[in-house]
C-alpha atoms as a PDB file:
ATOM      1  CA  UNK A   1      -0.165 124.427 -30.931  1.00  0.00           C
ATOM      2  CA  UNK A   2       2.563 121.485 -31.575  1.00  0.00           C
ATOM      3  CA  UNK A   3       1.776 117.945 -30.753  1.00  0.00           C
ATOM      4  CA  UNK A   4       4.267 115.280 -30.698  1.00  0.00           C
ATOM      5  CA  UNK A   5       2.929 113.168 -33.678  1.00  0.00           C
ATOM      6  CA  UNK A   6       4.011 116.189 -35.890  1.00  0.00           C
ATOM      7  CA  UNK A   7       7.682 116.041 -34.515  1.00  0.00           C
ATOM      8  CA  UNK A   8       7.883 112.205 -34.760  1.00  0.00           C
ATOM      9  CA  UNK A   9       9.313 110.943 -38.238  1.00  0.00           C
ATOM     10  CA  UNK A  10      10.333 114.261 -38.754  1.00  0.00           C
ATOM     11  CA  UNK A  11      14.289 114.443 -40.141  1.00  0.00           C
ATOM     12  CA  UNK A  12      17.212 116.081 -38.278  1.00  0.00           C
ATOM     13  CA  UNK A  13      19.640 117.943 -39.828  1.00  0.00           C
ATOM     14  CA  UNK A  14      22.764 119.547 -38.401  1.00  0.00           C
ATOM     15  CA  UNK A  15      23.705 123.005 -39.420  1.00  0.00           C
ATOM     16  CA  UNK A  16      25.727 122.211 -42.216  1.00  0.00           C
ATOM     17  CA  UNK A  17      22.819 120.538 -43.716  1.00  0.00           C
ATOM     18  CA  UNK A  18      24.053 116.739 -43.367  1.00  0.00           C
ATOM     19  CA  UNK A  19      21.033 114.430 -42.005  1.00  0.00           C
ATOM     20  CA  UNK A  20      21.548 113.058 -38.568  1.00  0.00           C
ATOM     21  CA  UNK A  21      18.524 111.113 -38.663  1.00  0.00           C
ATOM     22  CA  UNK A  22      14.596 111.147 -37.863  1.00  0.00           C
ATOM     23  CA  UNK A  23      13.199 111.645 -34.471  1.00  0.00           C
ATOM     24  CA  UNK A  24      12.028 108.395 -32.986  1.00  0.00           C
ATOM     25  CA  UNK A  25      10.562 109.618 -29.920  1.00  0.00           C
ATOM     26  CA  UNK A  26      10.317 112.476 -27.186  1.00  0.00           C
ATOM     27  CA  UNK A  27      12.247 112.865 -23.860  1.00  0.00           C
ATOM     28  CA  UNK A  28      11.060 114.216 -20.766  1.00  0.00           C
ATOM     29  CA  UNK A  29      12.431 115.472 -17.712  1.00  0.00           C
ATOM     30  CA  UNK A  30      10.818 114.466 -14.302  1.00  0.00           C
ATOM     31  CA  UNK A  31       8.651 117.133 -14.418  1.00  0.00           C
ATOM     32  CA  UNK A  32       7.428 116.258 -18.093  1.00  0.00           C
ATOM     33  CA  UNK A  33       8.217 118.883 -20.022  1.00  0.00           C
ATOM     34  CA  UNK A  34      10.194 117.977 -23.177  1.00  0.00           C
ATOM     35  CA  UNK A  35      13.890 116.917 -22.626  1.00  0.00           C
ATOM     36  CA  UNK A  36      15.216 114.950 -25.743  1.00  0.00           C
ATOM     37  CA  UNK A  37      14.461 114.142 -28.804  1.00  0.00           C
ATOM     38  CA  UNK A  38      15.401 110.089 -29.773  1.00  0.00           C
ATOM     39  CA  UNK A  39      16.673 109.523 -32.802  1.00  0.00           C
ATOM     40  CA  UNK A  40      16.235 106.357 -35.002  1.00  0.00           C
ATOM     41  CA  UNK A  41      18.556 103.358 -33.893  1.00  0.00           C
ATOM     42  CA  UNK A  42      22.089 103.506 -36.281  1.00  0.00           C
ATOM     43  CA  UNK A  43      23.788 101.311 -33.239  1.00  0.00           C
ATOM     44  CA  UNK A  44      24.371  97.192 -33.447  1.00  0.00           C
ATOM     45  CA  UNK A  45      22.652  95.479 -30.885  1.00  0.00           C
ATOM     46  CA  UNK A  46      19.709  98.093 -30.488  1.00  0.00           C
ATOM     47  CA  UNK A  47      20.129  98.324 -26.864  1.00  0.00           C
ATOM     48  CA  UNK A  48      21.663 101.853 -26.887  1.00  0.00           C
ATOM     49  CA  UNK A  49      19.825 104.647 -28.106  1.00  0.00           C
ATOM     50  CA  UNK A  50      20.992 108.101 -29.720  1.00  0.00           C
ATOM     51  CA  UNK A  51      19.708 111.599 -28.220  1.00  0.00           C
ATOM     52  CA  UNK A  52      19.992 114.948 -28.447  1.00  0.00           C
ATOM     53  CA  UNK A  53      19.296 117.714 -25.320  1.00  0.00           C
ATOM     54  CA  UNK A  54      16.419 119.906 -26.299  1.00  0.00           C
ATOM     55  CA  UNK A  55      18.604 122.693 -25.747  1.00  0.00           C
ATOM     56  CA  UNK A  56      20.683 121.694 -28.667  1.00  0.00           C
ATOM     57  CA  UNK A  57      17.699 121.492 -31.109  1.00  0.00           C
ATOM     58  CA  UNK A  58      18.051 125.419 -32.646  1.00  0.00           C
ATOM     59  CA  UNK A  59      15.238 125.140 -35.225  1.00  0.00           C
ATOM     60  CA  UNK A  60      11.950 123.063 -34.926  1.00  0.00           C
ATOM     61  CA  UNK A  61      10.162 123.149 -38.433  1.00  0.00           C
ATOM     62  CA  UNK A  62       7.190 122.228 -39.432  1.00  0.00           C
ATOM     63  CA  UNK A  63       9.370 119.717 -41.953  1.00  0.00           C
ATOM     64  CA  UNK A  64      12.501 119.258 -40.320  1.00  0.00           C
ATOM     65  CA  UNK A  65      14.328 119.915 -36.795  1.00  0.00           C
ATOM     66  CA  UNK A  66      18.013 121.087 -37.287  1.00  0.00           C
ATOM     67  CA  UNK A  67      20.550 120.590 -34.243  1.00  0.00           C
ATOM     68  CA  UNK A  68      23.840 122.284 -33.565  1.00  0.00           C
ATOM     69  CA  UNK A  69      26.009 119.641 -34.772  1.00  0.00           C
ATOM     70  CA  UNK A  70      27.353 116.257 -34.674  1.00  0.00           C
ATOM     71  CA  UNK A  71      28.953 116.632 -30.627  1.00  0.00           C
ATOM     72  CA  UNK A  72      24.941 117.500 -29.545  1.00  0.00           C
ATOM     73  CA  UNK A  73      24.186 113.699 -30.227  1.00  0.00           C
ATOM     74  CA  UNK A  74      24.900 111.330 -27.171  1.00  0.00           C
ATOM     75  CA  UNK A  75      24.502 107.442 -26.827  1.00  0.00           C
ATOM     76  CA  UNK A  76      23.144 106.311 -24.262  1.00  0.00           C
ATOM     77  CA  UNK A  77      21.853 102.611 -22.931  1.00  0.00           C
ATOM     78  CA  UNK A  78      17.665 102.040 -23.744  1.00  0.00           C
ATOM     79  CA  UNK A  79      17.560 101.094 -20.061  1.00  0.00           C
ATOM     80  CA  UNK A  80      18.513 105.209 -18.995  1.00  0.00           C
ATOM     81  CA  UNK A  81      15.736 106.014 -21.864  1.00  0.00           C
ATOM     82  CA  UNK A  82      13.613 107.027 -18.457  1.00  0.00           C
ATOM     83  CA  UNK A  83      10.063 109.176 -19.922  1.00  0.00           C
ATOM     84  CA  UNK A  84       8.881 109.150 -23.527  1.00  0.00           C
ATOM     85  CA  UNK A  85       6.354 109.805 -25.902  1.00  0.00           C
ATOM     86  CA  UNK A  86       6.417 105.491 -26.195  1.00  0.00           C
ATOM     87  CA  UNK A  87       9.629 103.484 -26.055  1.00  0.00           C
ATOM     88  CA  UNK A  88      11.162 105.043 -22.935  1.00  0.00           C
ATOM     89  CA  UNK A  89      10.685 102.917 -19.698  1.00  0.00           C
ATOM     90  CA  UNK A  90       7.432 105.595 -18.732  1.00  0.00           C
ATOM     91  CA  UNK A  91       5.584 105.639 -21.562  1.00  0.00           C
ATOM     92  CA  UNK A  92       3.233 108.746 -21.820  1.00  0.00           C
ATOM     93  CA  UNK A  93       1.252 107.065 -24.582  1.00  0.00           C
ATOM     94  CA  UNK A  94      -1.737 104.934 -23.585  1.00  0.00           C
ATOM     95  CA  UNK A  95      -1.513 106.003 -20.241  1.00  0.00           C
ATOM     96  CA  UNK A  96      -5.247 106.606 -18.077  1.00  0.00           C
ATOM     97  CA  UNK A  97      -6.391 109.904 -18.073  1.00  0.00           C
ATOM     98  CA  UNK A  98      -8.575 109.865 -14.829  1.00  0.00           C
ATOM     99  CA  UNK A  99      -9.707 112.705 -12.814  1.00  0.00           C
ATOM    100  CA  UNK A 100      -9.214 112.710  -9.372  1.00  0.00           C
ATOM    101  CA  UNK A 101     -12.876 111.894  -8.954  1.00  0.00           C
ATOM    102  CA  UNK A 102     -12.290 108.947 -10.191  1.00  0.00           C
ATOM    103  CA  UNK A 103     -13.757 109.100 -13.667  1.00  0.00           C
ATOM    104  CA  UNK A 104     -11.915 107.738 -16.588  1.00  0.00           C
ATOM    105  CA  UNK A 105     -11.654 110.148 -19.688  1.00  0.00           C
ATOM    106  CA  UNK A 106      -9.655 108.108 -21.699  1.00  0.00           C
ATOM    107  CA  UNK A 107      -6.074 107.518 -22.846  1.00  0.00           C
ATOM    108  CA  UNK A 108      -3.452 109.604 -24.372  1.00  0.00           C
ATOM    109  CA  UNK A 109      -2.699 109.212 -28.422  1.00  0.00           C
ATOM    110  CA  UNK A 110      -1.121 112.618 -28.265  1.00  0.00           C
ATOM    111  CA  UNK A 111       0.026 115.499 -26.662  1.00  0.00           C
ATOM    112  CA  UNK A 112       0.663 118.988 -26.953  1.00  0.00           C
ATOM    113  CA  UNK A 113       2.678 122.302 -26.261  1.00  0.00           C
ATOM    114  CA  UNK A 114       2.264 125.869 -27.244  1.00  0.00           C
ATOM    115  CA  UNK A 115       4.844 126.825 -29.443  1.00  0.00           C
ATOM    116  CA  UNK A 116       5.420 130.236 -28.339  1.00  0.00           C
ATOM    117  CA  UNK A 117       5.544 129.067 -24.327  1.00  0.00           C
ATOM    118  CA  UNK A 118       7.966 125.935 -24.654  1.00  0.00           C
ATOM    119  CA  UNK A 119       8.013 122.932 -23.859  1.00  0.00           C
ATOM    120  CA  UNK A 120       5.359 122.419 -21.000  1.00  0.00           C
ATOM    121  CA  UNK A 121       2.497 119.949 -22.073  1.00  0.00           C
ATOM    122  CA  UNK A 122      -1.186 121.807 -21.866  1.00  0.00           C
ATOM    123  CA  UNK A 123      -2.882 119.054 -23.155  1.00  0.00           C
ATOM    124  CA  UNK A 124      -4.008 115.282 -24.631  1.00  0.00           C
ATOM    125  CA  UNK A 125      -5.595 114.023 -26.811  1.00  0.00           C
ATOM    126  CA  UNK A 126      -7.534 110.944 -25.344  1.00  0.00           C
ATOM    127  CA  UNK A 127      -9.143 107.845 -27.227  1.00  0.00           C
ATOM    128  CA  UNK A 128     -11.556 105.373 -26.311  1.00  0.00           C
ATOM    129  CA  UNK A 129     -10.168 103.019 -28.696  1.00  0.00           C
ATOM    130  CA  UNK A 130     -10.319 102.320 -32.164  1.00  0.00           C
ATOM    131  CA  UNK A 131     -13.620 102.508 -33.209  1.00  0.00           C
ATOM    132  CA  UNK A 132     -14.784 104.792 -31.118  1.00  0.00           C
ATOM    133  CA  UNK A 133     -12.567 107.035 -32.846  1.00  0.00           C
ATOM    134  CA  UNK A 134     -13.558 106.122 -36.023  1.00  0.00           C
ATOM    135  CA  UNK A 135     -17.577 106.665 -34.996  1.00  0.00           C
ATOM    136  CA  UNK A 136     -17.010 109.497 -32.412  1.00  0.00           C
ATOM    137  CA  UNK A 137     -13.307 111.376 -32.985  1.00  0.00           C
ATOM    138  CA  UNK A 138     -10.424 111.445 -30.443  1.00  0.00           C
ATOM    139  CA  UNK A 139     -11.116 114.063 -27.580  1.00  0.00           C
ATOM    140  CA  UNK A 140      -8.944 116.828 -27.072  1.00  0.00           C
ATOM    141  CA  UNK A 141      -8.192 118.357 -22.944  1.00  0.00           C
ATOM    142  CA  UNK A 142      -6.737 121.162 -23.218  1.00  0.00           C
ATOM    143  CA  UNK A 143      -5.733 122.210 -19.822  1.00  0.00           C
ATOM    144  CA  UNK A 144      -6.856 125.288 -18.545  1.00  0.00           C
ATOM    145  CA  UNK A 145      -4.615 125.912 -15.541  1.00  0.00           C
ATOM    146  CA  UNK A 146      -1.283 124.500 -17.251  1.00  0.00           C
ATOM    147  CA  UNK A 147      -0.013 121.424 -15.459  1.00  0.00           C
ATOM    148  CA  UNK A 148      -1.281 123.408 -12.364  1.00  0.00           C
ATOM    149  CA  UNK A 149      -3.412 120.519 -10.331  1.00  0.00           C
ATOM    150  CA  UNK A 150      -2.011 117.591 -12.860  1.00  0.00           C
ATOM    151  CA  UNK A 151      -0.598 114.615 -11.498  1.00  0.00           C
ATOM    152  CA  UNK A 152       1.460 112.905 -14.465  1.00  0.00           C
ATOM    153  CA  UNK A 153       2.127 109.331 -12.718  1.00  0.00           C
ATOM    154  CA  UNK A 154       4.121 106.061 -13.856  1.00  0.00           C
ATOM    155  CA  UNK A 155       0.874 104.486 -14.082  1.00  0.00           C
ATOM    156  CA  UNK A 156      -1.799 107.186 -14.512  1.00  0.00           C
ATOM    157  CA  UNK A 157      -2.595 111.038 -15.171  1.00  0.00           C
ATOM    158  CA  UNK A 158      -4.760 113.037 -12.507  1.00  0.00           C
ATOM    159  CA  UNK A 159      -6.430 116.088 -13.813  1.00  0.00           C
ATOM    160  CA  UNK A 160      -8.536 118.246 -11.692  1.00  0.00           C
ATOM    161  CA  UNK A 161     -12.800 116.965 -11.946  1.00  0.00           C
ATOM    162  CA  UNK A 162     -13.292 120.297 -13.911  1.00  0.00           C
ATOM    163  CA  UNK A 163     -11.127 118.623 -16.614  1.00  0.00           C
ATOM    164  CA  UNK A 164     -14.232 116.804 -17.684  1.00  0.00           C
ATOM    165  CA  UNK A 165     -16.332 120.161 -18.921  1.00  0.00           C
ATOM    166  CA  UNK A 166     -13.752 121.171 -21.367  1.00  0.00           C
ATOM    167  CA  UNK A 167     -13.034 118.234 -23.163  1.00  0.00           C
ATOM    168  CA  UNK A 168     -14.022 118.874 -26.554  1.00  0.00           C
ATOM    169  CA  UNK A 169     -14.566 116.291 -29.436  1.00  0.00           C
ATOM    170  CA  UNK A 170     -11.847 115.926 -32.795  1.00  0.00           C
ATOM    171  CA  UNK A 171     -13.893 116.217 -35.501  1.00  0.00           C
ATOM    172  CA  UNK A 172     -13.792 113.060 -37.961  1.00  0.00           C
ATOM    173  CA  UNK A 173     -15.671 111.864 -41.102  1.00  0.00           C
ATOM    174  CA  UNK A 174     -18.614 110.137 -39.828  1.00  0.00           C
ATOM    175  CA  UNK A 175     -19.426 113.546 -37.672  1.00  0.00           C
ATOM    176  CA  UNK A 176     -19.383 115.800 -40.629  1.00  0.00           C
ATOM    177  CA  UNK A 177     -21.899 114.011 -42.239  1.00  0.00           C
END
């Protein structure tokens, strides 16, 4: 699986090998599944951001992501910078993982996608907060179904109340011991 804190930071090359820059964030459609990528701010004023379309991202490396070429990267005002990973206007980090119980499981540090199936997320990785990550690990929910029965709001997620048997706990230090 690929989670988004691998692709952010990494660099973006075109296919003649000159850098177009590092990837900022991750854009998604209205349905969530991976759009954009955001690359890091080269304009004056910061209040337009650079993108490229998923579809013109050919290779994603473990090291790099390379892009078609120089006409795949569009400008566009921060304000139409609608769902990302975290600067977009719906931010999918720290939102409320709830399930539609009502039971809080946490918020989302990360996400991921299989890398053979796309772009679809099929799960989060959920904190408590700082130290209980540091005393307890990050919990990962994978999601069973897909997105099937997920409810990815502006304010919240919904997963269905089965969510809560397969979370399973990240491993960290203090655990291993």
């Amino acid at each position: 699986m690929r989670n988004v804190q691998q692709i952010i930071g990494l660099p973006v090359y075109l296919q003649d090998g000159k850098q177009a820059g590092r990837v900022q964030d991750i854009g998604f459609d209205e349905f969530w599944q991976v759009a954009s990528i955001v690359l890091d701010t080269k304009v004056w004023f910061r209040q337009a951001v650079r993108i490229v379309n998923w579809a013109d991202v050919t290779v994603v490396g473990d090291d790099a992501l390379i892009i078609r070429d120089r006409s795949a990267i569009a400008t566009i005002h921060r304000k139409h910078l609608l769902r990302t990973f975290h600067t977009g206007v719906v931010q999918l980090k720290e939102l409320p993982v709830y399930t539609v119980d009502g039971q809080e499981l946490g918020r989302v540090a990360d996400v991921y996608f299989r890398k053979s199936e796309g772009t679809q997320i099929v799960g989060y990785e959920l904190t408590d907060g700082f130290l209980a990550d540091v005393f307890e690990g990050r919990r990962r929910l994978i999601l069973p179904e897909g997105p099937k029965g997920v409810t990815l709001g502006e304010d919240a997620i919904l997963v269905p109340a089965s969510c809560e048997r397969v979370l399973e706990r990240e491993p960290n230090a203090e655990s291993d011991r």
